[in-house]
PDB file of N, CA and C in Angstrom:
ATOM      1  N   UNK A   1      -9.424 -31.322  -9.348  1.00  0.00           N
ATOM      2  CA  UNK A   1      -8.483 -30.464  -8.640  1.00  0.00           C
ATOM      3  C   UNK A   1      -8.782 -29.010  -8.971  1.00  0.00           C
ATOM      4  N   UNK A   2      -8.553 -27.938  -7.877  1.00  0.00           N
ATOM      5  CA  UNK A   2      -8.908 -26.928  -8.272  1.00  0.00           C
ATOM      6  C   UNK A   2      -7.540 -25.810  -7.706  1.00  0.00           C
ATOM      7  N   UNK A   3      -7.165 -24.674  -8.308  1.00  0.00           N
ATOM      8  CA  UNK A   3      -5.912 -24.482  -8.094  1.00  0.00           C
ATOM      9  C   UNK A   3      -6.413 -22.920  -8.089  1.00  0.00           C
ATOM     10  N   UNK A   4      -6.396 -22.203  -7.024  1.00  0.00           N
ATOM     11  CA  UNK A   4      -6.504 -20.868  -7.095  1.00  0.00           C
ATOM     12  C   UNK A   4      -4.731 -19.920  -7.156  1.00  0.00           C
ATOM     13  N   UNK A   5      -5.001 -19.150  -7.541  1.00  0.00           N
ATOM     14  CA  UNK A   5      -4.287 -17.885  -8.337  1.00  0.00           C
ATOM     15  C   UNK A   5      -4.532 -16.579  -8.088  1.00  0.00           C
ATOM     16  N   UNK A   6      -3.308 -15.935  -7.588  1.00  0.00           N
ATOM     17  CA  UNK A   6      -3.864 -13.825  -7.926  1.00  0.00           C
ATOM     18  C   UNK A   6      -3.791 -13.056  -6.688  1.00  0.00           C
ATOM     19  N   UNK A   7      -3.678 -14.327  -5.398  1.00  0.00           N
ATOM     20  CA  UNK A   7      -3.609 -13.379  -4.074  1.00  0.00           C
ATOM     21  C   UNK A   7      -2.093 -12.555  -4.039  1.00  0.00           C
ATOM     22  N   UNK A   8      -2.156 -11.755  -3.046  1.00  0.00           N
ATOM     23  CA  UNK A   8      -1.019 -10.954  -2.606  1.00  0.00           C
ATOM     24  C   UNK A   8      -1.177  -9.877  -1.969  1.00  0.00           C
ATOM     25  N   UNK A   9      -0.492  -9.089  -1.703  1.00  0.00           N
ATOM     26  CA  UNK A   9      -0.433  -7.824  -0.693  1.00  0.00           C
ATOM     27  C   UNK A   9      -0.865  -6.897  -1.505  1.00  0.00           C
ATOM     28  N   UNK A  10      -1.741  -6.082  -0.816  1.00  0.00           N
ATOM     29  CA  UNK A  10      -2.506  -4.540  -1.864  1.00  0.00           C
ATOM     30  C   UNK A  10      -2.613  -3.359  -0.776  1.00  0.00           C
ATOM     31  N   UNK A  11      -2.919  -2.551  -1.031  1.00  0.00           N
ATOM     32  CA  UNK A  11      -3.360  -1.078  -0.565  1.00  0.00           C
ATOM     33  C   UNK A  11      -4.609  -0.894  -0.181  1.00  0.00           C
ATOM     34  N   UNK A  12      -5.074  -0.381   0.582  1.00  0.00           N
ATOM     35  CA  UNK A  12      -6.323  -0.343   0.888  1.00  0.00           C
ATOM     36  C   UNK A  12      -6.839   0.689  -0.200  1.00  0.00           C
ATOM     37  N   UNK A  13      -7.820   0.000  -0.842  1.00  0.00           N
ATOM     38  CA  UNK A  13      -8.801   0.851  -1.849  1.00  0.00           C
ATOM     39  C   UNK A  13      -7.547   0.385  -3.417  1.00  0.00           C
ATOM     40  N   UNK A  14      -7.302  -0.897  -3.208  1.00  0.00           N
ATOM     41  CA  UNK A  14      -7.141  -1.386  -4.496  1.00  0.00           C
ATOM     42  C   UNK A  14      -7.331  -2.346  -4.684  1.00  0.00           C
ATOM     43  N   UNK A  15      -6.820  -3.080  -6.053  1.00  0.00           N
ATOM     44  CA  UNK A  15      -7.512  -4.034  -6.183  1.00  0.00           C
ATOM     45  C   UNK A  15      -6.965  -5.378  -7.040  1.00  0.00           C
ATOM     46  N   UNK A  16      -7.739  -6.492  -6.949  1.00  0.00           N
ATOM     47  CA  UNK A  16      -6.517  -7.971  -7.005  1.00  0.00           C
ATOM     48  C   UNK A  16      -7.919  -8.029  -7.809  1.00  0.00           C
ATOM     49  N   UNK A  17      -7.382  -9.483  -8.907  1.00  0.00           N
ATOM     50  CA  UNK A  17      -7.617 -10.823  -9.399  1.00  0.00           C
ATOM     51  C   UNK A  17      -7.795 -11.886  -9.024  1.00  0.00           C
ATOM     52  N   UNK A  18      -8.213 -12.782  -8.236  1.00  0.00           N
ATOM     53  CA  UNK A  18      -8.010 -14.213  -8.132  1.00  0.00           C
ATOM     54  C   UNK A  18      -8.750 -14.865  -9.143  1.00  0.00           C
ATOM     55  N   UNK A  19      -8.022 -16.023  -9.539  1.00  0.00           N
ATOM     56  CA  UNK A  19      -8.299 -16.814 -10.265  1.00  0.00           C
ATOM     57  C   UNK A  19      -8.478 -17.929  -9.931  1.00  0.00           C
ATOM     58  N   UNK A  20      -9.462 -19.070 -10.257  1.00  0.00           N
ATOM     59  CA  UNK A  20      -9.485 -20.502 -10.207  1.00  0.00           C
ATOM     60  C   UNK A  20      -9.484 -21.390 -11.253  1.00  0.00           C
ATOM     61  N   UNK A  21      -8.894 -22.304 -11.492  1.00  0.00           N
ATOM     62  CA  UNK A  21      -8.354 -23.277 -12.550  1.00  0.00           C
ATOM     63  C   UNK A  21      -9.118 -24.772 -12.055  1.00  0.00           C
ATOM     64  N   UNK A  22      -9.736 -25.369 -12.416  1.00  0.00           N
ATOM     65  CA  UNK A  22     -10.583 -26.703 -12.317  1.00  0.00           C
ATOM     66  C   UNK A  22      -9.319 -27.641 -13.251  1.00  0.00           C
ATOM     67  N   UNK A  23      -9.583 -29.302 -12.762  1.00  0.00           N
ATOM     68  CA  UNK A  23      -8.693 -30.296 -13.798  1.00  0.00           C
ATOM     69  C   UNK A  23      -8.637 -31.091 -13.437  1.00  0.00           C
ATOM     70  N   UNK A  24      -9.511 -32.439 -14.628  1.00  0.00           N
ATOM     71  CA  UNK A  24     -10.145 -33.727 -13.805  1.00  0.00           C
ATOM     72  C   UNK A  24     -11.784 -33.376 -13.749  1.00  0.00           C
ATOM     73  N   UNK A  25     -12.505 -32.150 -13.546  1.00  0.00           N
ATOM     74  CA  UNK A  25     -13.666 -32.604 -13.696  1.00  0.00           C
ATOM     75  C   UNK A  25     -14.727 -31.729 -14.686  1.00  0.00           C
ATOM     76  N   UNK A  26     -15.963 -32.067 -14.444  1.00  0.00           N
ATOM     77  CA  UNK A  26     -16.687 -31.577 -15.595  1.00  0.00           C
ATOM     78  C   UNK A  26     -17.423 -29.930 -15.387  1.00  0.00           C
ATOM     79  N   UNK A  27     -16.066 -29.095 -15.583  1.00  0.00           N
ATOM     80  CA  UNK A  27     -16.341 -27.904 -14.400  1.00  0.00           C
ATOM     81  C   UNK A  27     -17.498 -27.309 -14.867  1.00  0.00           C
ATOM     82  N   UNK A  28     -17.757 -26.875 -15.953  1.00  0.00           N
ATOM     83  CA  UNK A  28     -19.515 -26.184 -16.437  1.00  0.00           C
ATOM     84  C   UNK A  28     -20.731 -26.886 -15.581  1.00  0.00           C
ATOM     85  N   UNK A  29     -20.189 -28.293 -14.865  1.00  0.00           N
ATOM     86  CA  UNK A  29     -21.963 -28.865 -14.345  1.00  0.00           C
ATOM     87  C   UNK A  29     -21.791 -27.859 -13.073  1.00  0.00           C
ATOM     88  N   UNK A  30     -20.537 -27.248 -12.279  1.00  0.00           N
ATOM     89  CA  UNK A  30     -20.719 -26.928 -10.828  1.00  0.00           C
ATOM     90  C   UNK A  30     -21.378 -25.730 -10.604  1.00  0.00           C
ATOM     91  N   UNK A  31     -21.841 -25.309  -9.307  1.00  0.00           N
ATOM     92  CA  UNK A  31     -22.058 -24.423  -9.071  1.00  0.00           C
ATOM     93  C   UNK A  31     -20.502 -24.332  -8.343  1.00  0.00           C
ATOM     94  N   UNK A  32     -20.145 -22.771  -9.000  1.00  0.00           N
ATOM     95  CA  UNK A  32     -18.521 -22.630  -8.197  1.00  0.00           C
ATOM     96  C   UNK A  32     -18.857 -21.315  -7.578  1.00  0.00           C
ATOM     97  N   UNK A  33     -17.829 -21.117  -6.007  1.00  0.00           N
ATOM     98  CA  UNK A  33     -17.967 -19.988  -5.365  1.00  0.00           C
ATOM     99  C   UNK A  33     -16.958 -19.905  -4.909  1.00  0.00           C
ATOM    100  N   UNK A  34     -16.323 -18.868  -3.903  1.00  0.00           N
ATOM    101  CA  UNK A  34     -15.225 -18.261  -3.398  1.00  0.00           C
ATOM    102  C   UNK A  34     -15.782 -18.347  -1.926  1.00  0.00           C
ATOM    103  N   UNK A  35     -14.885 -18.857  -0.853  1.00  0.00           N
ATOM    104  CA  UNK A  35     -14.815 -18.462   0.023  1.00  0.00           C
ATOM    105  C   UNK A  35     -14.250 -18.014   0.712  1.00  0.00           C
ATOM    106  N   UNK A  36     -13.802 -17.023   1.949  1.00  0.00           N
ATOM    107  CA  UNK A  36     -12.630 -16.979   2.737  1.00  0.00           C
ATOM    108  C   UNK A  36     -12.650 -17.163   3.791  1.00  0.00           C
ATOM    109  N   UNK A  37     -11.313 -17.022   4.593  1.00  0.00           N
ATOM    110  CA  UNK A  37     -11.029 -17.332   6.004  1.00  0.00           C
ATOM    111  C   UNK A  37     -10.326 -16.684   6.432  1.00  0.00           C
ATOM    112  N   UNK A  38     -10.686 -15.834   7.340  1.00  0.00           N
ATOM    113  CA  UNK A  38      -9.605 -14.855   8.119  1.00  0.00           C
ATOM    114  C   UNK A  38      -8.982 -15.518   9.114  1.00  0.00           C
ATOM    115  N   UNK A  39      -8.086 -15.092   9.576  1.00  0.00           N
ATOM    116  CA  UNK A  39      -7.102 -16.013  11.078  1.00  0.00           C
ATOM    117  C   UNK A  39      -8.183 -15.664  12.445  1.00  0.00           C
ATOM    118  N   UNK A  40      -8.617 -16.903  13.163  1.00  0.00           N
ATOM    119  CA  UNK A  40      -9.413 -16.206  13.802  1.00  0.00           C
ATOM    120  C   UNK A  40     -11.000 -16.590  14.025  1.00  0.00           C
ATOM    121  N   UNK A  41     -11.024 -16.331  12.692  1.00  0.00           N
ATOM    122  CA  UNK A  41     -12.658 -16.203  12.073  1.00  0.00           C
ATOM    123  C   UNK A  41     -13.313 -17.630  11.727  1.00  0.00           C
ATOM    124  N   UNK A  42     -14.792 -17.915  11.324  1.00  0.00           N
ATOM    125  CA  UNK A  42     -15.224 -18.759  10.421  1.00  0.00           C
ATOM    126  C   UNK A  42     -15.199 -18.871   9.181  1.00  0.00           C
ATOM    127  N   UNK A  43     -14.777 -19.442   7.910  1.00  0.00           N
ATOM    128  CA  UNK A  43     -14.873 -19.476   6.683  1.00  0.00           C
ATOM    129  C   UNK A  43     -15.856 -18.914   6.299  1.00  0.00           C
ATOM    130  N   UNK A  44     -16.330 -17.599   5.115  1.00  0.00           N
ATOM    131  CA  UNK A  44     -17.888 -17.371   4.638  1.00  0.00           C
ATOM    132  C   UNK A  44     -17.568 -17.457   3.268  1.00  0.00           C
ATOM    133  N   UNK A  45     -18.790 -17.433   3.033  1.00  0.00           N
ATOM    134  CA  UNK A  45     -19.077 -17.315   1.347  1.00  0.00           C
ATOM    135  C   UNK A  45     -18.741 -15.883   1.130  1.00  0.00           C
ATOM    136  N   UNK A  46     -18.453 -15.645  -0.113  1.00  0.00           N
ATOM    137  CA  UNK A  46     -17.876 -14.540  -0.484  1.00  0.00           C
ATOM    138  C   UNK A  46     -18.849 -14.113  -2.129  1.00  0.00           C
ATOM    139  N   UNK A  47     -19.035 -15.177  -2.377  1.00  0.00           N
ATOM    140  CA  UNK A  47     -19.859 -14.969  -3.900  1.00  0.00           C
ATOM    141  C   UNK A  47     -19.971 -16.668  -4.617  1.00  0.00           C
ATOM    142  N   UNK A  48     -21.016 -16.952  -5.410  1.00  0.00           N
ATOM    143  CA  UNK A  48     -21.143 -17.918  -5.631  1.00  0.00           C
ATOM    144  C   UNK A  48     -21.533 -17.854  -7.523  1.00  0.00           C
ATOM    145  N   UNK A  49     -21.426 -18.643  -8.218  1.00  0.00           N
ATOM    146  CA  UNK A  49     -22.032 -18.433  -9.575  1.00  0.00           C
ATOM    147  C   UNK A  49     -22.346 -19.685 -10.376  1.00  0.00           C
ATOM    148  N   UNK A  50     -23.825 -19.540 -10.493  1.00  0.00           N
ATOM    149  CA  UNK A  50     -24.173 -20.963 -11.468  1.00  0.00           C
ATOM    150  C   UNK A  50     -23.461 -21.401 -12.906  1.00  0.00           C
ATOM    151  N   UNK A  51     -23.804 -22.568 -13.073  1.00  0.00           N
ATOM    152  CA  UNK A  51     -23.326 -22.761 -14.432  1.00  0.00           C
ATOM    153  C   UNK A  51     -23.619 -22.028 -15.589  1.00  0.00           C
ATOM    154  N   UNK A  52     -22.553 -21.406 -16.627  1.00  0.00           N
ATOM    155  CA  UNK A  52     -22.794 -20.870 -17.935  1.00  0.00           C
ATOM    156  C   UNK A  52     -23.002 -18.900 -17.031  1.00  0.00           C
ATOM    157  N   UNK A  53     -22.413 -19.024 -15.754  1.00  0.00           N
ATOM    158  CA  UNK A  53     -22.305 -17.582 -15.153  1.00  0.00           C
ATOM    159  C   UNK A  53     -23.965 -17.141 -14.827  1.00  0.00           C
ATOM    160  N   UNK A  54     -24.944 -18.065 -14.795  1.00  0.00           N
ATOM    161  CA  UNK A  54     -26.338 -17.591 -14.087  1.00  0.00           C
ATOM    162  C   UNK A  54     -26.291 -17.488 -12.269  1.00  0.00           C
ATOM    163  N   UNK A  55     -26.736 -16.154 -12.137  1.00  0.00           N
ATOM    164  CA  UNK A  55     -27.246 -16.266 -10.920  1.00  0.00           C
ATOM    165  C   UNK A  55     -25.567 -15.929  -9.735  1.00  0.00           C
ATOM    166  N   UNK A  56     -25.063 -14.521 -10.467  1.00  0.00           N
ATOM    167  CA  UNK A  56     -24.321 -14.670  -8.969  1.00  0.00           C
ATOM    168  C   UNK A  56     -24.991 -14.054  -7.951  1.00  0.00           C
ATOM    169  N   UNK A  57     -24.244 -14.318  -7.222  1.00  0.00           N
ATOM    170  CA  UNK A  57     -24.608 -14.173  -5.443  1.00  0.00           C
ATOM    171  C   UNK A  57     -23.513 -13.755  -5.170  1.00  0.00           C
ATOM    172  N   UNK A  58     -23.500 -12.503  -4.043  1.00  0.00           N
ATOM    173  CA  UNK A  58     -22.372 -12.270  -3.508  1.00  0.00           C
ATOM    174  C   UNK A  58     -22.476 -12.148  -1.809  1.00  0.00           C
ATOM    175  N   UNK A  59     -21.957 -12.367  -1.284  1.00  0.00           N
ATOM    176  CA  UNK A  59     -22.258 -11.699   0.622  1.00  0.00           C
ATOM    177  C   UNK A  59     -22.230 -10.174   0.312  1.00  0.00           C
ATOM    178  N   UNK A  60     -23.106 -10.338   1.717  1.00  0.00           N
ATOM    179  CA  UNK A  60     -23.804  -8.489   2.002  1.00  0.00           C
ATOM    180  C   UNK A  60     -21.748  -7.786   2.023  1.00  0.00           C
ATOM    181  N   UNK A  61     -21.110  -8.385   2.397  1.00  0.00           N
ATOM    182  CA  UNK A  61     -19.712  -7.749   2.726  1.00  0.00           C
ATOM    183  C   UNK A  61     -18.715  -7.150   2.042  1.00  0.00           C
ATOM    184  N   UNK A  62     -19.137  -7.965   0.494  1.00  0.00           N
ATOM    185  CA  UNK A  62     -18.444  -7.454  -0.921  1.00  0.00           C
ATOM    186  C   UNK A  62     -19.196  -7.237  -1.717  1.00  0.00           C
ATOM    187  N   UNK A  63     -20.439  -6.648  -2.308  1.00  0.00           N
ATOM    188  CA  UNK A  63     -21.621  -6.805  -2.489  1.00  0.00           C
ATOM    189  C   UNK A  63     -21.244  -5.263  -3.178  1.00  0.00           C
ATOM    190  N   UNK A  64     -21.012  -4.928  -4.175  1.00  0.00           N
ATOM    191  CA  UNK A  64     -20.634  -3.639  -4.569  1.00  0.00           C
ATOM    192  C   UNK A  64     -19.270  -3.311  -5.365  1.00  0.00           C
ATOM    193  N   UNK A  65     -18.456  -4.276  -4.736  1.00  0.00           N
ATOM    194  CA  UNK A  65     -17.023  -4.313  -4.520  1.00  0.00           C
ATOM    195  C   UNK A  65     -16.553  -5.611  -5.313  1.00  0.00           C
ATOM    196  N   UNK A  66     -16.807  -6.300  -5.162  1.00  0.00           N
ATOM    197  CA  UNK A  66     -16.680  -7.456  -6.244  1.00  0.00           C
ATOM    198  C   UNK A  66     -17.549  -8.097  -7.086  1.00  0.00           C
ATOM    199  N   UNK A  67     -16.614  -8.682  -8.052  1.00  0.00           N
ATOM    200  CA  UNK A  67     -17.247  -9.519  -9.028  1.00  0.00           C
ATOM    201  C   UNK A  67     -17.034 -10.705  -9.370  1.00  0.00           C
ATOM    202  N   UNK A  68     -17.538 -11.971  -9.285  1.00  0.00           N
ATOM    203  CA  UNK A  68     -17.570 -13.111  -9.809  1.00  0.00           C
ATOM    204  C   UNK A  68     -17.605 -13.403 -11.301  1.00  0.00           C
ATOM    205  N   UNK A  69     -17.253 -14.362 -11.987  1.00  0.00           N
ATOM    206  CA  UNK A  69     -17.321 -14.629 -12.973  1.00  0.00           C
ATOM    207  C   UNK A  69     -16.744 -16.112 -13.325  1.00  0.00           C
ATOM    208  N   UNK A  70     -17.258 -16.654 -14.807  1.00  0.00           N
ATOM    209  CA  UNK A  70     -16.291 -17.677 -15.095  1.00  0.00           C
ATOM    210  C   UNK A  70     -16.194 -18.179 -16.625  1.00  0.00           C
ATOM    211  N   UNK A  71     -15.361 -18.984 -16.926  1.00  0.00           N
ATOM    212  CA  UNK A  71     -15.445 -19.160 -18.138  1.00  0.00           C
ATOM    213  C   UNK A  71     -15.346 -20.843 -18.182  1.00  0.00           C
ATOM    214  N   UNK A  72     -16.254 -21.377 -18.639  1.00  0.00           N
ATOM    215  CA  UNK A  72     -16.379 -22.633 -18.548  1.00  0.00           C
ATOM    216  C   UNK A  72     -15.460 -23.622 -19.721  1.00  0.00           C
ATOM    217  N   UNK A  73     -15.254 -22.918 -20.704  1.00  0.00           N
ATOM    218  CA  UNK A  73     -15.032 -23.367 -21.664  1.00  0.00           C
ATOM    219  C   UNK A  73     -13.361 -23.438 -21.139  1.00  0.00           C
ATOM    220  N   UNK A  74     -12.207 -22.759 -20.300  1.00  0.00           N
ATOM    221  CA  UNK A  74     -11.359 -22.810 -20.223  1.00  0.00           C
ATOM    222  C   UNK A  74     -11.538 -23.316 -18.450  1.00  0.00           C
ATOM    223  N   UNK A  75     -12.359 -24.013 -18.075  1.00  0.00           N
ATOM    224  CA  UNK A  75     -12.857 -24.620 -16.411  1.00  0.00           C
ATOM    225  C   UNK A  75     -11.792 -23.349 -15.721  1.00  0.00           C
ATOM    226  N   UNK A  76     -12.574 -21.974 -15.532  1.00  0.00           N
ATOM    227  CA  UNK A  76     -11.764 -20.806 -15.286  1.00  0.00           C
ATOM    228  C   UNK A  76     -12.617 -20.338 -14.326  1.00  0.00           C
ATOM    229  N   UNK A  77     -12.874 -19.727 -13.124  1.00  0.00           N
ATOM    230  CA  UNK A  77     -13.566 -18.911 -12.361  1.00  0.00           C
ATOM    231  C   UNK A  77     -12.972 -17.683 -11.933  1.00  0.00           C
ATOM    232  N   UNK A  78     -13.219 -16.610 -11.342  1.00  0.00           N
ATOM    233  CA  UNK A  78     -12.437 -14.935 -11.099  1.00  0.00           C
ATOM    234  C   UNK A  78     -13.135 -14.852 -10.378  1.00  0.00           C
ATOM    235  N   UNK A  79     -12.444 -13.679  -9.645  1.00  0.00           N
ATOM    236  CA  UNK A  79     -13.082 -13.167  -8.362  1.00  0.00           C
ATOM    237  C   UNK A  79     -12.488 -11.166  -8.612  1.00  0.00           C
ATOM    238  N   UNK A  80     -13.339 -11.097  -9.037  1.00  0.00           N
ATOM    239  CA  UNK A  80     -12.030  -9.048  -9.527  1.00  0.00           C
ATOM    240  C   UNK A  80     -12.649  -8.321  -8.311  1.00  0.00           C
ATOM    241  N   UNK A  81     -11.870  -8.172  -7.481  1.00  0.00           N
ATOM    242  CA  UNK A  81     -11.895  -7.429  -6.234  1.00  0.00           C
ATOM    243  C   UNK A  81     -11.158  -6.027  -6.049  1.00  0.00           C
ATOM    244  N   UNK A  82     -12.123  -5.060  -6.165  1.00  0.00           N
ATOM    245  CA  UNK A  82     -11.832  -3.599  -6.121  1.00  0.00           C
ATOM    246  C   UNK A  82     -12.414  -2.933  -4.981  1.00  0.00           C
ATOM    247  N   UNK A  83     -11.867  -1.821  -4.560  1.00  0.00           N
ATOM    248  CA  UNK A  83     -11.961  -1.491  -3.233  1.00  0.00           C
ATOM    249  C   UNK A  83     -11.339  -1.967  -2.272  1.00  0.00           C
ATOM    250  N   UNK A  84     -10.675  -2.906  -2.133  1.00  0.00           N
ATOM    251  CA  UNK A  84     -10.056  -3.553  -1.135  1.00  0.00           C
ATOM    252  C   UNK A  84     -10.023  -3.156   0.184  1.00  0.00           C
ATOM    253  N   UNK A  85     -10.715  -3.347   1.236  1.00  0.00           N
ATOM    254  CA  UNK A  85     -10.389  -2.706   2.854  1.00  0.00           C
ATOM    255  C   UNK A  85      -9.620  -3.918   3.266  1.00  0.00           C
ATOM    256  N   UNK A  86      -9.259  -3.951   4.711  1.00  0.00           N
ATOM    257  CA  UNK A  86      -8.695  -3.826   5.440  1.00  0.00           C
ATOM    258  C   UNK A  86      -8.907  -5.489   5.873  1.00  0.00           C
ATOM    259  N   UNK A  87     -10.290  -5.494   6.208  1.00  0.00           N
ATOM    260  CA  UNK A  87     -11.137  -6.598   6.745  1.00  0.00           C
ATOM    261  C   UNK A  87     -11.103  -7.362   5.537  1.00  0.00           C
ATOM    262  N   UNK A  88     -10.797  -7.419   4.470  1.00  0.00           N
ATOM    263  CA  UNK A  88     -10.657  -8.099   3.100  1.00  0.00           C
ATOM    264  C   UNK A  88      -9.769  -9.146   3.424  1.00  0.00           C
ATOM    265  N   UNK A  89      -8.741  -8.944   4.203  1.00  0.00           N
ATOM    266  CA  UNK A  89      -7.834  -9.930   4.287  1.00  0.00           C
ATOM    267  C   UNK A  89      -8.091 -10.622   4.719  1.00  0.00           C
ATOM    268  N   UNK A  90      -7.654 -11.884   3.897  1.00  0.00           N
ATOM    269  CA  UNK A  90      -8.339 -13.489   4.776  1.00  0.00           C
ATOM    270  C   UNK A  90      -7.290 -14.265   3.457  1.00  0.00           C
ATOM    271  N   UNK A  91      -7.683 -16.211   3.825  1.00  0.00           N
ATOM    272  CA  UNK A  91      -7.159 -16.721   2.537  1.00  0.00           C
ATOM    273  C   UNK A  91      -8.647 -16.998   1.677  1.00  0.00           C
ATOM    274  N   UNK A  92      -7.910 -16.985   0.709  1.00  0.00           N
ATOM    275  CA  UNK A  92      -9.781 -16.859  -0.312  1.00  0.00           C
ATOM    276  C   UNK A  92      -9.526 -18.400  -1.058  1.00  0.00           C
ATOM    277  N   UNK A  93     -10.323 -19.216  -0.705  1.00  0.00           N
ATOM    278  CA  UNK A  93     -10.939 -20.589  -1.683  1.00  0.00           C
ATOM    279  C   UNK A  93     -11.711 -20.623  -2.581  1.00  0.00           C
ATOM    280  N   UNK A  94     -11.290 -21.247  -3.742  1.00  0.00           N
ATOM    281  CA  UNK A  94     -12.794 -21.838  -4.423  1.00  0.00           C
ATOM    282  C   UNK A  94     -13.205 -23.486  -4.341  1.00  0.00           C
ATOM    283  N   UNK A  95     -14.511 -23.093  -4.621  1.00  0.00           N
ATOM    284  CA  UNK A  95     -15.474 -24.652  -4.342  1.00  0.00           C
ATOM    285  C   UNK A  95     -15.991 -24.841  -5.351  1.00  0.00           C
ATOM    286  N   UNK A  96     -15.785 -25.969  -5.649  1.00  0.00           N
ATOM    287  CA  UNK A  96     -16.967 -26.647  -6.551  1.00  0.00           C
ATOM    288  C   UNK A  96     -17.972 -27.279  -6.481  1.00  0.00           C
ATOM    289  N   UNK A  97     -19.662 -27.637  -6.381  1.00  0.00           N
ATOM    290  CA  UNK A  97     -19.852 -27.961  -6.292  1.00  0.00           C
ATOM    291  C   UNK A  97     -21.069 -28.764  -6.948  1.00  0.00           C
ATOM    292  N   UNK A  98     -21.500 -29.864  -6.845  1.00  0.00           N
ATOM    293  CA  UNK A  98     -22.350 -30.566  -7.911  1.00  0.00           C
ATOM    294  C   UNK A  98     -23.488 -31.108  -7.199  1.00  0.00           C
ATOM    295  N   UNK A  99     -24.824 -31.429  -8.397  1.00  0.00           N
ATOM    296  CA  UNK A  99     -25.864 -31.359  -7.635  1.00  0.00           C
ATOM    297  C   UNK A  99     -26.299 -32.227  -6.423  1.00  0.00           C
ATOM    298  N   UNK A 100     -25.156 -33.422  -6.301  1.00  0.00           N
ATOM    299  CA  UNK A 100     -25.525 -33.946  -5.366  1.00  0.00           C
ATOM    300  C   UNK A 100     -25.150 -33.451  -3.499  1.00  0.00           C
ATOM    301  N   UNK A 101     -24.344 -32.617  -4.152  1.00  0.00           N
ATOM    302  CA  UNK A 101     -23.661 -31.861  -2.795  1.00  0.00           C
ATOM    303  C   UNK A 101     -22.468 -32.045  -2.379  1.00  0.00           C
ATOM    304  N   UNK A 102     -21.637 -32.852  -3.478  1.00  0.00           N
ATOM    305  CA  UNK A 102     -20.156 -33.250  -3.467  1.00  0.00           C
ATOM    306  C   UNK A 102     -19.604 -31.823  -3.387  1.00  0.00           C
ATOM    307  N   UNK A 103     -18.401 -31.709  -2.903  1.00  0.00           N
ATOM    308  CA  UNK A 103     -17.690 -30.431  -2.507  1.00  0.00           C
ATOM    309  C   UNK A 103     -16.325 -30.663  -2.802  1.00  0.00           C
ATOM    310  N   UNK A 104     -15.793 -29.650  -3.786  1.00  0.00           N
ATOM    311  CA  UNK A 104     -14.641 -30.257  -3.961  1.00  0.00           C
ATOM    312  C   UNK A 104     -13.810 -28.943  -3.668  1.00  0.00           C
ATOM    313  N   UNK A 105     -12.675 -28.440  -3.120  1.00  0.00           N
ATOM    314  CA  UNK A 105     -12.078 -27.172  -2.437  1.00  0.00           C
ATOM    315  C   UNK A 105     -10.591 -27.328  -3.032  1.00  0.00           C
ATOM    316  N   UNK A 106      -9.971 -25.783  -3.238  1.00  0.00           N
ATOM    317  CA  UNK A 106      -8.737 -26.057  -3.373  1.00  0.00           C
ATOM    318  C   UNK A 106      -7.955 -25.498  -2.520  1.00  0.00           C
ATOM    319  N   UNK A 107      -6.911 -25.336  -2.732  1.00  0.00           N
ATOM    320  CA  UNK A 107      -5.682 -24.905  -1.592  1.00  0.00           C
ATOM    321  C   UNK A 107      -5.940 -23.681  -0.669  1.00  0.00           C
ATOM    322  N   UNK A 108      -6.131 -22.984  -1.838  1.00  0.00           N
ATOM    323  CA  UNK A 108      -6.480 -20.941  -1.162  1.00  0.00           C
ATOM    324  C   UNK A 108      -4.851 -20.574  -1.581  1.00  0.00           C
ATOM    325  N   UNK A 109      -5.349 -19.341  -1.853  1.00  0.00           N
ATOM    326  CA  UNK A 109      -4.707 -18.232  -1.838  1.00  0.00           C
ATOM    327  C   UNK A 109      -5.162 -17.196  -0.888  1.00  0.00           C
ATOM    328  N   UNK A 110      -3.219 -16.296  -0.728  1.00  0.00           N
ATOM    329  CA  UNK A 110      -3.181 -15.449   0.697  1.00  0.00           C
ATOM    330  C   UNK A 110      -4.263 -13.895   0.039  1.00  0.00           C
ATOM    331  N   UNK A 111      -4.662 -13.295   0.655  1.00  0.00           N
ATOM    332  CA  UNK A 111      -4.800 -11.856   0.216  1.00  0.00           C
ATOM    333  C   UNK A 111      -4.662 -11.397   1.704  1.00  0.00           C
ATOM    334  N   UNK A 112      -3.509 -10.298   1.202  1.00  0.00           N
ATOM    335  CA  UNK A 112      -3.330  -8.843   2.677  1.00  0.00           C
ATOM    336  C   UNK A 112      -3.435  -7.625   2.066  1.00  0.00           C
ATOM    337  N   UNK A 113      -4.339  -7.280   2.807  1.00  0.00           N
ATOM    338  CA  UNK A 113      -4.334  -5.874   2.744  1.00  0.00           C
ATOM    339  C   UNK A 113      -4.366  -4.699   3.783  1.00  0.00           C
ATOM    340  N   UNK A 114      -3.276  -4.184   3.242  1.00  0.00           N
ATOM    341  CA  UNK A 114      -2.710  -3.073   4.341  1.00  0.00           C
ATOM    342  C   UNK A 114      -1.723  -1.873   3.344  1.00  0.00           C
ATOM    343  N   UNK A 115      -1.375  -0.908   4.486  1.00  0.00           N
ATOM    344  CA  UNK A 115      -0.505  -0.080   4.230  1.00  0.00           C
ATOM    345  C   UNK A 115       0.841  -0.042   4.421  1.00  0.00           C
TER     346      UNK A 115
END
């Protein structure tokens, strides 16, 4: 199970936390990432990060602006999102996933951002 955390309403040109919480599996084997979904839109990747935090990846879209991270030892993942525009708003997921290509997703959390 994976339980994201940290969305809410912000200002344009500030900045949120999300958090992800893993429970039930062996979260250090996954590769975990963030995705979102605007109303509207297709789901994208947003940033991705190997096990033990090798190798993030972020989309060309937050690529400056955010940061991935995680802490395995507490099955913990972050997403620290600064700058915040406009187009930011969407609901943001995390994924887990393992080498066979199992996918495991949690609820999402909201993020709005506006004035």
């Amino acid at each position: 199970q994976l339980v994201e955390s940290g969305g809410g309403l912000v200002e344009p040109g500030g900045s949120l936390r999300l958090s992800c919480v893993g429970s039930g599996l062996a979260f250090g084997r996954y590769l975990m990432s963030w995705y979102r979904q605007a109303p509207g839109k297709e789901r994208e990747l947003v940033a991705s990060i190997g096990s033990g935090g090798n190798s993030p990846r972020y989309g060309d879209s937050v690529q400056g602006r955010f940061t991935i991270s995680r802490v395995d030892s507490k099955n913990a993942m972050y997403l620290q999102m600064n700058g915040l525009k406009r187009e930011d708003t969407a609901m943001y997921y995390c994924k887990a996933e393992d080498w066979l290509k199992n996918e495991y997703w949690g609820q999402g959390t909201e993020v709005t951002v506006s004035s």
